[in-house]
PDB file of N, CA and C in Angstrom:
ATOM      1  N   UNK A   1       0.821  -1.161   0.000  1.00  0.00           N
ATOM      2  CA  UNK A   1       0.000   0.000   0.000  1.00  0.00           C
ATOM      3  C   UNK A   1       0.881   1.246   0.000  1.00  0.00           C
ATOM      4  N   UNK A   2       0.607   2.404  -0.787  1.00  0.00           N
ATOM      5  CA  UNK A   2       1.571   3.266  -1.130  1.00  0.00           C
ATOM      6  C   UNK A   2       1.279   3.933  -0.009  1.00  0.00           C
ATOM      7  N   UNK A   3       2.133   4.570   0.384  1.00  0.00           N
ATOM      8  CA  UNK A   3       2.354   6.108   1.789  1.00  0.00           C
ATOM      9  C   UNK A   3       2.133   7.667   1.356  1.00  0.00           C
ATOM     10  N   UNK A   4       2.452   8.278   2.210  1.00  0.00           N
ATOM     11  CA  UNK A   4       2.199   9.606   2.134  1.00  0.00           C
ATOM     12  C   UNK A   4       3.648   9.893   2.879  1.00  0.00           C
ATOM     13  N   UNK A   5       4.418   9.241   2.717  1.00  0.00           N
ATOM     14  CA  UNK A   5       6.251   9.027   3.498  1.00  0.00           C
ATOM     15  C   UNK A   5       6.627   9.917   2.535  1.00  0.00           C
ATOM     16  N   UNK A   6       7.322  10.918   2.956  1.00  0.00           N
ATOM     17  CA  UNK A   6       8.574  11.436   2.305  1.00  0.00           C
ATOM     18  C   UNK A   6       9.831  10.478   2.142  1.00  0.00           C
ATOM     19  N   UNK A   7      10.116   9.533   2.856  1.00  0.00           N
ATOM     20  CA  UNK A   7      10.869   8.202   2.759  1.00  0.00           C
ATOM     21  C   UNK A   7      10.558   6.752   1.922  1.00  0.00           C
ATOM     22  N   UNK A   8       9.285   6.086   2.614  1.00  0.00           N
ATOM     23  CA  UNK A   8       8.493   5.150   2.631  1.00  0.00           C
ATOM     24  C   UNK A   8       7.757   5.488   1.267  1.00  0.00           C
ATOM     25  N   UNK A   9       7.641   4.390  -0.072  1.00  0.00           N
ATOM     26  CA  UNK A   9       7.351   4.705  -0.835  1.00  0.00           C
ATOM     27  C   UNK A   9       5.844   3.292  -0.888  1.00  0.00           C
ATOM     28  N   UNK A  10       5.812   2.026  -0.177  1.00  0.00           N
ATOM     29  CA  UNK A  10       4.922   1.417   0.153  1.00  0.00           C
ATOM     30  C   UNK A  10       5.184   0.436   1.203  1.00  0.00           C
ATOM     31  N   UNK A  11       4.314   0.321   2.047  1.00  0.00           N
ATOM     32  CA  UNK A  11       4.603  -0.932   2.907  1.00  0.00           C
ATOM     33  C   UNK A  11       3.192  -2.099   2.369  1.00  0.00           C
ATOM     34  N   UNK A  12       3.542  -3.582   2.919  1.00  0.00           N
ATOM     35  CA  UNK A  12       2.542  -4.152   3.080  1.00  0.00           C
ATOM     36  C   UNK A  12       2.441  -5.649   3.698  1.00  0.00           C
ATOM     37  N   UNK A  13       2.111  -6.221   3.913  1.00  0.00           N
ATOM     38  CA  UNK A  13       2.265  -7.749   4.961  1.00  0.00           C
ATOM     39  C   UNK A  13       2.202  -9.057   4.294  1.00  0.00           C
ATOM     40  N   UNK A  14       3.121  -9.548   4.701  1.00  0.00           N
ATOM     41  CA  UNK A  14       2.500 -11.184   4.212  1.00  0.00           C
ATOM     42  C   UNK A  14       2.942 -12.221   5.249  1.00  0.00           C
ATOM     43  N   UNK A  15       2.385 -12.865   5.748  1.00  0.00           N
ATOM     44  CA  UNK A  15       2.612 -14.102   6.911  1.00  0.00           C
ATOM     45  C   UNK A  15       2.468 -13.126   7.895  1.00  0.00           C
ATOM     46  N   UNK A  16       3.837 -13.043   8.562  1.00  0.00           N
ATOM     47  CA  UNK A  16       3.986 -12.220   9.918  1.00  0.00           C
ATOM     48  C   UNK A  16       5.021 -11.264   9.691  1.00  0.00           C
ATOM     49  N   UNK A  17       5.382 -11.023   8.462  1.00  0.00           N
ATOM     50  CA  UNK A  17       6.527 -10.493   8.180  1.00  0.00           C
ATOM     51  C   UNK A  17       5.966  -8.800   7.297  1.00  0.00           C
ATOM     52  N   UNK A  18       6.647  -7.958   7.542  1.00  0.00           N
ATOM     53  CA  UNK A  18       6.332  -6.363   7.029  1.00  0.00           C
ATOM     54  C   UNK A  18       7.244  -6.253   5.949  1.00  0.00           C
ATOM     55  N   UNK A  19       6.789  -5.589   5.187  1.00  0.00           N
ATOM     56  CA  UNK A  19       7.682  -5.124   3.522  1.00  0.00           C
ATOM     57  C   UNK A  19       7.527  -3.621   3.543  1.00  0.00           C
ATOM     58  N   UNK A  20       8.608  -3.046   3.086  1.00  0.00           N
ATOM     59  CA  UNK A  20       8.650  -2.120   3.078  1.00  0.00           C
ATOM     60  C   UNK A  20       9.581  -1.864   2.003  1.00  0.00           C
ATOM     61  N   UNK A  21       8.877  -0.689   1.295  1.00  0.00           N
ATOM     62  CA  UNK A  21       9.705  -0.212  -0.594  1.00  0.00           C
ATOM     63  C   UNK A  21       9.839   1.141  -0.064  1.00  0.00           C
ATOM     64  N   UNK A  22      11.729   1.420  -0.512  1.00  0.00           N
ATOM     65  CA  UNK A  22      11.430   2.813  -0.410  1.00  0.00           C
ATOM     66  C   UNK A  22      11.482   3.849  -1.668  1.00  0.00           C
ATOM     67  N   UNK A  23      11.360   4.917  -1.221  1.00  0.00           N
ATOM     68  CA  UNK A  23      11.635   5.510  -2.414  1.00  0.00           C
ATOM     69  C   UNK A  23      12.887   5.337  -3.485  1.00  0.00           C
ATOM     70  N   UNK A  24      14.107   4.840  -3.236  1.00  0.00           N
ATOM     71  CA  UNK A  24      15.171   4.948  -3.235  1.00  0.00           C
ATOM     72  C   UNK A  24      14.965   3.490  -4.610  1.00  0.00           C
ATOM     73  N   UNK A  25      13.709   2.486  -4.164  1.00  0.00           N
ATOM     74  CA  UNK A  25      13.622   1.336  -4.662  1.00  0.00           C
ATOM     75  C   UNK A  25      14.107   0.262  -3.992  1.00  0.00           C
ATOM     76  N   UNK A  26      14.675   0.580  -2.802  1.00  0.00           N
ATOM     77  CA  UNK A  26      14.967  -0.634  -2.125  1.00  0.00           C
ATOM     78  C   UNK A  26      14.008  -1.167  -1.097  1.00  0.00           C
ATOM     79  N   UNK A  27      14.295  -2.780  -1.158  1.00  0.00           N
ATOM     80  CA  UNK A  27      12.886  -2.959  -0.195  1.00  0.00           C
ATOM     81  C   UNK A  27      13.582  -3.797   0.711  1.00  0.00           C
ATOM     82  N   UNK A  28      12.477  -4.237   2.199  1.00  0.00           N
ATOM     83  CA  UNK A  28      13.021  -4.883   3.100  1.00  0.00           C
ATOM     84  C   UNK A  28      11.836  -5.631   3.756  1.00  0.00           C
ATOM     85  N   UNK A  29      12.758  -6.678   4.067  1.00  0.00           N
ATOM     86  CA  UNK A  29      11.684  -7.533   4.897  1.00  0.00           C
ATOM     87  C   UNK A  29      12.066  -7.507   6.637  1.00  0.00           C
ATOM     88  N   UNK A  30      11.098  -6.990   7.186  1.00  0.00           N
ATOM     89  CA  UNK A  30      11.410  -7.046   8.744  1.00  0.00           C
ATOM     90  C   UNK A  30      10.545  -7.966   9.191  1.00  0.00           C
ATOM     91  N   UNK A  31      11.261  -9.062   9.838  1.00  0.00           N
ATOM     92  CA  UNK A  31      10.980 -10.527  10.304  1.00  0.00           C
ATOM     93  C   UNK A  31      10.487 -10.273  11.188  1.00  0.00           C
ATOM     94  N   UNK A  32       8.786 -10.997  11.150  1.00  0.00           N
ATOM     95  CA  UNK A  32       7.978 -10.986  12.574  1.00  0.00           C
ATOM     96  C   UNK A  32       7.605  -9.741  12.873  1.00  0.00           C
ATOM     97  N   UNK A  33       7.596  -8.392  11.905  1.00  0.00           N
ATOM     98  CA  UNK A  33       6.926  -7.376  12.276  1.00  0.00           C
ATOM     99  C   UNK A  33       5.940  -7.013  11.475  1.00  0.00           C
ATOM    100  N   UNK A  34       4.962  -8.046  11.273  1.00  0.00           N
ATOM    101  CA  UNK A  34       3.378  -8.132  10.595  1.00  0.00           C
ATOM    102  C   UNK A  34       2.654  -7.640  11.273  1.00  0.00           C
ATOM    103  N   UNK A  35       2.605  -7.365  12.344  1.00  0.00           N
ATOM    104  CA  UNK A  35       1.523  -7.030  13.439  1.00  0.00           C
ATOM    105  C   UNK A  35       1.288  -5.783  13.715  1.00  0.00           C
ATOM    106  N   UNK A  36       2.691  -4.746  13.092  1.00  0.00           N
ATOM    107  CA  UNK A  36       2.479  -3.805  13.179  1.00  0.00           C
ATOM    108  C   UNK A  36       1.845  -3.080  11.649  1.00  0.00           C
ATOM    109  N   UNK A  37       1.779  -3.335  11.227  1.00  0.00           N
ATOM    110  CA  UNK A  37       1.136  -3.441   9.855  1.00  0.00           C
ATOM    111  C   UNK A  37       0.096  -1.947   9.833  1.00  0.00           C
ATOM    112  N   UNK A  38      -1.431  -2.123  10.750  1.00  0.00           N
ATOM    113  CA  UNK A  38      -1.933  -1.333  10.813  1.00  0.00           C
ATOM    114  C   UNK A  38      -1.727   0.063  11.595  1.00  0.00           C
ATOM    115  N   UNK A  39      -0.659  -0.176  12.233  1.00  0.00           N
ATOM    116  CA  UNK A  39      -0.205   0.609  13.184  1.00  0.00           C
ATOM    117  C   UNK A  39       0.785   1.477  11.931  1.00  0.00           C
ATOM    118  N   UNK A  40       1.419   1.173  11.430  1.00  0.00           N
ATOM    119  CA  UNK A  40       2.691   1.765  10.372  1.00  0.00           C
ATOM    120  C   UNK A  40       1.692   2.922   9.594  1.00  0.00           C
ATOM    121  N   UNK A  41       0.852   1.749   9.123  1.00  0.00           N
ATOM    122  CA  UNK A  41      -0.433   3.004   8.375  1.00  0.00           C
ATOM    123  C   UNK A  41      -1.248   4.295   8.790  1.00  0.00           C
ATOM    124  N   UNK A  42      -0.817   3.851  10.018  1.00  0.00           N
ATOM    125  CA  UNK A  42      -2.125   5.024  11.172  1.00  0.00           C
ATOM    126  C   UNK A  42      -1.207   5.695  11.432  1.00  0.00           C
ATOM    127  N   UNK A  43       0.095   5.335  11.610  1.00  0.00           N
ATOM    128  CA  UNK A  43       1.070   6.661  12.212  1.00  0.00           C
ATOM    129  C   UNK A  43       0.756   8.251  11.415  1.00  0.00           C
ATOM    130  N   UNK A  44       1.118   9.132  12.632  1.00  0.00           N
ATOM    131  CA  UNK A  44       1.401  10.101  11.815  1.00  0.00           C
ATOM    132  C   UNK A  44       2.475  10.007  10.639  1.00  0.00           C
ATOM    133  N   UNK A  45       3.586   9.822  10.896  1.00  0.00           N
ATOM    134  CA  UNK A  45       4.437  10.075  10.177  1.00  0.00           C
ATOM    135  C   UNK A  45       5.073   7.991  10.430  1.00  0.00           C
ATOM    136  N   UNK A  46       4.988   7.976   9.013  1.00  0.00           N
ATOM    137  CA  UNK A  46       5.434   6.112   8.277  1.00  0.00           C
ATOM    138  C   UNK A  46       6.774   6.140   8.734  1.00  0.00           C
ATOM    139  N   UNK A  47       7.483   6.914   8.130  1.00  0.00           N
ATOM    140  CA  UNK A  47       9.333   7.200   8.535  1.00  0.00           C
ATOM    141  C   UNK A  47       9.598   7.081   9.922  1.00  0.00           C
ATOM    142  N   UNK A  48       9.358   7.740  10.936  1.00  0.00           N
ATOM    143  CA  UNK A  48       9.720   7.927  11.907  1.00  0.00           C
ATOM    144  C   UNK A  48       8.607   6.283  13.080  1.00  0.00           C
ATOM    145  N   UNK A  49       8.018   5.933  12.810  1.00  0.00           N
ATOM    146  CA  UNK A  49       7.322   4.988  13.242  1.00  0.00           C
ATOM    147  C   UNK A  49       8.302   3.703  13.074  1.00  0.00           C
ATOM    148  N   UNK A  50       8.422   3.581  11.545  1.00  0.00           N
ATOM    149  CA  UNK A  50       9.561   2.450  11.312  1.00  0.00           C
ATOM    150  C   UNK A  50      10.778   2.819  12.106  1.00  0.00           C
ATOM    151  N   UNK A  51      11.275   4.278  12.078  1.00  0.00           N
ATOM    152  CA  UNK A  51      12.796   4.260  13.067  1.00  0.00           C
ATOM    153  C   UNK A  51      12.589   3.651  13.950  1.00  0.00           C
ATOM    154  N   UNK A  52      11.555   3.927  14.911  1.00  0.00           N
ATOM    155  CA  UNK A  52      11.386   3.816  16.362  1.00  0.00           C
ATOM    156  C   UNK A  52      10.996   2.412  16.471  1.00  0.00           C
ATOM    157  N   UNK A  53       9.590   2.047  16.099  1.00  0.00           N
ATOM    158  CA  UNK A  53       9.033   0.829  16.680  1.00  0.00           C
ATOM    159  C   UNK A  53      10.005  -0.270  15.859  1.00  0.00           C
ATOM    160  N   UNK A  54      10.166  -0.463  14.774  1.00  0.00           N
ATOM    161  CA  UNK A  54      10.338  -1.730  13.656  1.00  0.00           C
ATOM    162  C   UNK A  54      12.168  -1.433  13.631  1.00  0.00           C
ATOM    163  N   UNK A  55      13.148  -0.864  13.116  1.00  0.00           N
ATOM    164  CA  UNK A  55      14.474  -1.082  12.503  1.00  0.00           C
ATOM    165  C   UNK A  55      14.903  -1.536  14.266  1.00  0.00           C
ATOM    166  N   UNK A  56      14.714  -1.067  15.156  1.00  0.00           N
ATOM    167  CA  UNK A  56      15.249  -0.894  16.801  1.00  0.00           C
ATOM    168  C   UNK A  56      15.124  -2.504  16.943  1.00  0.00           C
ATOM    169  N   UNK A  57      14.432  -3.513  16.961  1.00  0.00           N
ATOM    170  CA  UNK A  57      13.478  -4.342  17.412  1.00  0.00           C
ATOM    171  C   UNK A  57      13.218  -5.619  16.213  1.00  0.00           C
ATOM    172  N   UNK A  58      13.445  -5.593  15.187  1.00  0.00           N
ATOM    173  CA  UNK A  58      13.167  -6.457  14.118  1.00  0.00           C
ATOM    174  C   UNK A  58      14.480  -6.658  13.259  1.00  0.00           C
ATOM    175  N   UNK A  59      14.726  -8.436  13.245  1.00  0.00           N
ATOM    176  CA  UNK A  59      15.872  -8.699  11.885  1.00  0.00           C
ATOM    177  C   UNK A  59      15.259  -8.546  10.345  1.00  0.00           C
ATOM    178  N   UNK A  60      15.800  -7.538   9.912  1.00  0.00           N
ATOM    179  CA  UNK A  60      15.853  -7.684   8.290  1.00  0.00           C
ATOM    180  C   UNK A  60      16.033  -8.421   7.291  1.00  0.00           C
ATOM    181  N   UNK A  61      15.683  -7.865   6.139  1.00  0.00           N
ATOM    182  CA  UNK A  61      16.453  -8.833   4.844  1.00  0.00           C
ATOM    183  C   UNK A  61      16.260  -7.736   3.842  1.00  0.00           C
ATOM    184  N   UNK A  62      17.158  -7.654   3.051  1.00  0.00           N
ATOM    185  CA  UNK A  62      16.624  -6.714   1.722  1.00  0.00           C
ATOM    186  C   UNK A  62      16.330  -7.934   0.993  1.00  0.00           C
ATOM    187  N   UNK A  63      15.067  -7.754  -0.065  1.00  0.00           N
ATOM    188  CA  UNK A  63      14.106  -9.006  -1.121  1.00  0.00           C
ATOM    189  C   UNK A  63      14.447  -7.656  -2.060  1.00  0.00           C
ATOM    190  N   UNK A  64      14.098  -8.625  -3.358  1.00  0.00           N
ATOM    191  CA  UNK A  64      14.113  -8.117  -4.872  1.00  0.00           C
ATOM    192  C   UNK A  64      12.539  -7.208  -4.666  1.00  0.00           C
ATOM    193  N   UNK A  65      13.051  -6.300  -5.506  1.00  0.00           N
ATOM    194  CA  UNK A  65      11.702  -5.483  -5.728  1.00  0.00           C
ATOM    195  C   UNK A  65      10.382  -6.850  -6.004  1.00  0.00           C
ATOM    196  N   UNK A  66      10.927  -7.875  -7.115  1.00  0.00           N
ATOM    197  CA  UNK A  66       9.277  -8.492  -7.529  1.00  0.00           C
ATOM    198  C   UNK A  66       8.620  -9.188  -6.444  1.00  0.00           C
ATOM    199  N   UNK A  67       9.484  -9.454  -5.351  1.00  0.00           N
ATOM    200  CA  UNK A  67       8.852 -10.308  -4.351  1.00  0.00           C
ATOM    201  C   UNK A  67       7.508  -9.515  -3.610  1.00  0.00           C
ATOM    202  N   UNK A  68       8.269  -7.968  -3.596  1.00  0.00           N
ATOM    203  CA  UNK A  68       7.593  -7.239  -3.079  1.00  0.00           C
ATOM    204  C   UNK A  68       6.309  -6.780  -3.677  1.00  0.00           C
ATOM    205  N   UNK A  69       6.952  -6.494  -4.431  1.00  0.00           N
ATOM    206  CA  UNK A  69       5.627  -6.187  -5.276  1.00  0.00           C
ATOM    207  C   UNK A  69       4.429  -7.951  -5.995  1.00  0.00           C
ATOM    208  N   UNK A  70       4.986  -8.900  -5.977  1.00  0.00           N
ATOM    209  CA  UNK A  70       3.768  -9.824  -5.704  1.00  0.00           C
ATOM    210  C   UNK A  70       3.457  -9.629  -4.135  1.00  0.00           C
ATOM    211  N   UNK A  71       3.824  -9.520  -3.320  1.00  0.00           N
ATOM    212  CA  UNK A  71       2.943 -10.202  -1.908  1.00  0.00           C
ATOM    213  C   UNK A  71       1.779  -8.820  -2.599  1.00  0.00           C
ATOM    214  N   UNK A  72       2.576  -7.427  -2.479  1.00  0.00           N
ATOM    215  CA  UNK A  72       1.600  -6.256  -2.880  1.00  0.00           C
ATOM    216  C   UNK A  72       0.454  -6.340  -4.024  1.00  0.00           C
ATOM    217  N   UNK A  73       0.789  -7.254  -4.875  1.00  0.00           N
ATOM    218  CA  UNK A  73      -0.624  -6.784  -5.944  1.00  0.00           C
ATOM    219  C   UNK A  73      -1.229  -8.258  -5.871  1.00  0.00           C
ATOM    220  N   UNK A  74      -0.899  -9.296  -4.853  1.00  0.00           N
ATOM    221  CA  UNK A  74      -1.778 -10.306  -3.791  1.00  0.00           C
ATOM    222  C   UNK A  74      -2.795  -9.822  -3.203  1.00  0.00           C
ATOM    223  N   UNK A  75      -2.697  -8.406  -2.733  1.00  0.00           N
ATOM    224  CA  UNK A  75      -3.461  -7.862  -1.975  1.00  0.00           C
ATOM    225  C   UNK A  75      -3.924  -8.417  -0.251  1.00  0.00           C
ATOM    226  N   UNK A  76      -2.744  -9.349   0.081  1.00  0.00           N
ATOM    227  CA  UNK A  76      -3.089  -9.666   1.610  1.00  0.00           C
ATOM    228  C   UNK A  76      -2.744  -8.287   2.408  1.00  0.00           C
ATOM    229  N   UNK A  77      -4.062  -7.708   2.652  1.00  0.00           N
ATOM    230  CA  UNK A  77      -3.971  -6.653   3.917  1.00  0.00           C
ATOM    231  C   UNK A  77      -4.084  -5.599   3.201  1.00  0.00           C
ATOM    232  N   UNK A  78      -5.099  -5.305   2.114  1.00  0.00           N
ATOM    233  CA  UNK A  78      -4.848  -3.856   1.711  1.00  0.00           C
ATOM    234  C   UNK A  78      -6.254  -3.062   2.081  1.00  0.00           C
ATOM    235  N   UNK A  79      -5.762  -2.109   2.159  1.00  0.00           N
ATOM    236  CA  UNK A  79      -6.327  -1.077   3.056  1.00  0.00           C
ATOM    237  C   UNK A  79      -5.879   0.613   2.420  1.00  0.00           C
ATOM    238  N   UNK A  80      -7.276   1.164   2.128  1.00  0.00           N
ATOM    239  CA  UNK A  80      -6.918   2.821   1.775  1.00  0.00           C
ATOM    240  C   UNK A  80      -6.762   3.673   2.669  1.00  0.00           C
ATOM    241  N   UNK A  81      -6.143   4.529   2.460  1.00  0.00           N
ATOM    242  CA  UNK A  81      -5.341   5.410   3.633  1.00  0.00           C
ATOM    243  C   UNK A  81      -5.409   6.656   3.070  1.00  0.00           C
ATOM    244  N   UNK A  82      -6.200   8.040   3.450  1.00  0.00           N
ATOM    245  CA  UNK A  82      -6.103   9.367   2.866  1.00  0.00           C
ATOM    246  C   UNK A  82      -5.130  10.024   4.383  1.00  0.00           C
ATOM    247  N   UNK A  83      -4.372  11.325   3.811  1.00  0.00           N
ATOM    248  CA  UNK A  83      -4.234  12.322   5.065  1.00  0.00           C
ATOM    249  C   UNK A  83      -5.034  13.093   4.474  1.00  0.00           C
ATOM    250  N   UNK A  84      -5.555  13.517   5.865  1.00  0.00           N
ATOM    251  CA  UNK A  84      -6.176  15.354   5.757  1.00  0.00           C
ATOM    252  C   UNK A  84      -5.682  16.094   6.149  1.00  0.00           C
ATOM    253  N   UNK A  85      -5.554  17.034   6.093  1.00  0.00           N
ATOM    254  CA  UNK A  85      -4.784  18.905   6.174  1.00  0.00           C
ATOM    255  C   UNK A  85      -4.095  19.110   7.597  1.00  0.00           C
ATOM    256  N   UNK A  86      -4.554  18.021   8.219  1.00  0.00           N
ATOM    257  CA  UNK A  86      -4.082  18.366  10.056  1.00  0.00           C
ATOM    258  C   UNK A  86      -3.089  17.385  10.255  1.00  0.00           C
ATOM    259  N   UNK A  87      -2.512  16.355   8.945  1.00  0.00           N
ATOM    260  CA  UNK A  87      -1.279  15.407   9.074  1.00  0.00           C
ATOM    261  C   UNK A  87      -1.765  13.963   9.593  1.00  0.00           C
ATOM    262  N   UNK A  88      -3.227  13.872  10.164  1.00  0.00           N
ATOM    263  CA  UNK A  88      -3.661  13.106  10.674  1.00  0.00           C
ATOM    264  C   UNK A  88      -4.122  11.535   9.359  1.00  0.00           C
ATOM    265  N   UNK A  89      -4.024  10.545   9.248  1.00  0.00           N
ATOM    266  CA  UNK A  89      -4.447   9.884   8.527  1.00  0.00           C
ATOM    267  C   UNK A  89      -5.371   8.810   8.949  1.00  0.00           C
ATOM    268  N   UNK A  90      -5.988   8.654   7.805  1.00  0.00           N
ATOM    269  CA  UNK A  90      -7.602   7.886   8.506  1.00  0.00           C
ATOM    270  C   UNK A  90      -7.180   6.979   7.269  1.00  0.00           C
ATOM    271  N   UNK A  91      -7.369   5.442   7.837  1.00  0.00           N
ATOM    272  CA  UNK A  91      -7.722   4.163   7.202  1.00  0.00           C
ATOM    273  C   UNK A  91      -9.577   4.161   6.896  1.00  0.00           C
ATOM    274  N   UNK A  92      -9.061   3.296   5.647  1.00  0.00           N
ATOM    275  CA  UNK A  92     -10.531   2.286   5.769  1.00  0.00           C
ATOM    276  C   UNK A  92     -10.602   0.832   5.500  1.00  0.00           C
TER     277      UNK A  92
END
């Protein structure tokens, strides 16, 4: 699911594990941090959520962009996400 990250260009879940694409094109798999999934989305700010809760706390892997992008157009866990004007973002 794409972001509103000045960093974070999409995150999204598969098993128990979090993906994350950045702008840059590189992606990562943080092991066992699926759970935070809806939480990454609701943050104010995607970037600073991953510093804190997920890179501190979770082993990595960098995956090939296509991996990422199949779990992503799988669609396990997708969910629309607008911000409004106050930085605040609302799921549905």
């Amino acid at each position: 699911m794409k972001t509103n990250s000045s960093n974070v260009d999409a995150v999204c879940k598969h098993d128990d594990d979090l993906y994350v694409r950045f702008h840059s094109g590189k992606c990562y798999k943080y092991i066992g941090a699926g759970m935070l999934y809806y939480d990454i989305i609701a943050a104010e700010s995607v970037g600073q959520f991953l510093n804190r809760e997920v890179k501190p706390h979770y082993d990595f892997a960098m995956v090939e962009a296509s991996e990422f992008e199949a779990f992503e157009a799988e669609g396990s866990t997708s969910v629309l996400i607008f911000q409004f004007t106050g930085g605040k973002n609302c799921f549905f």
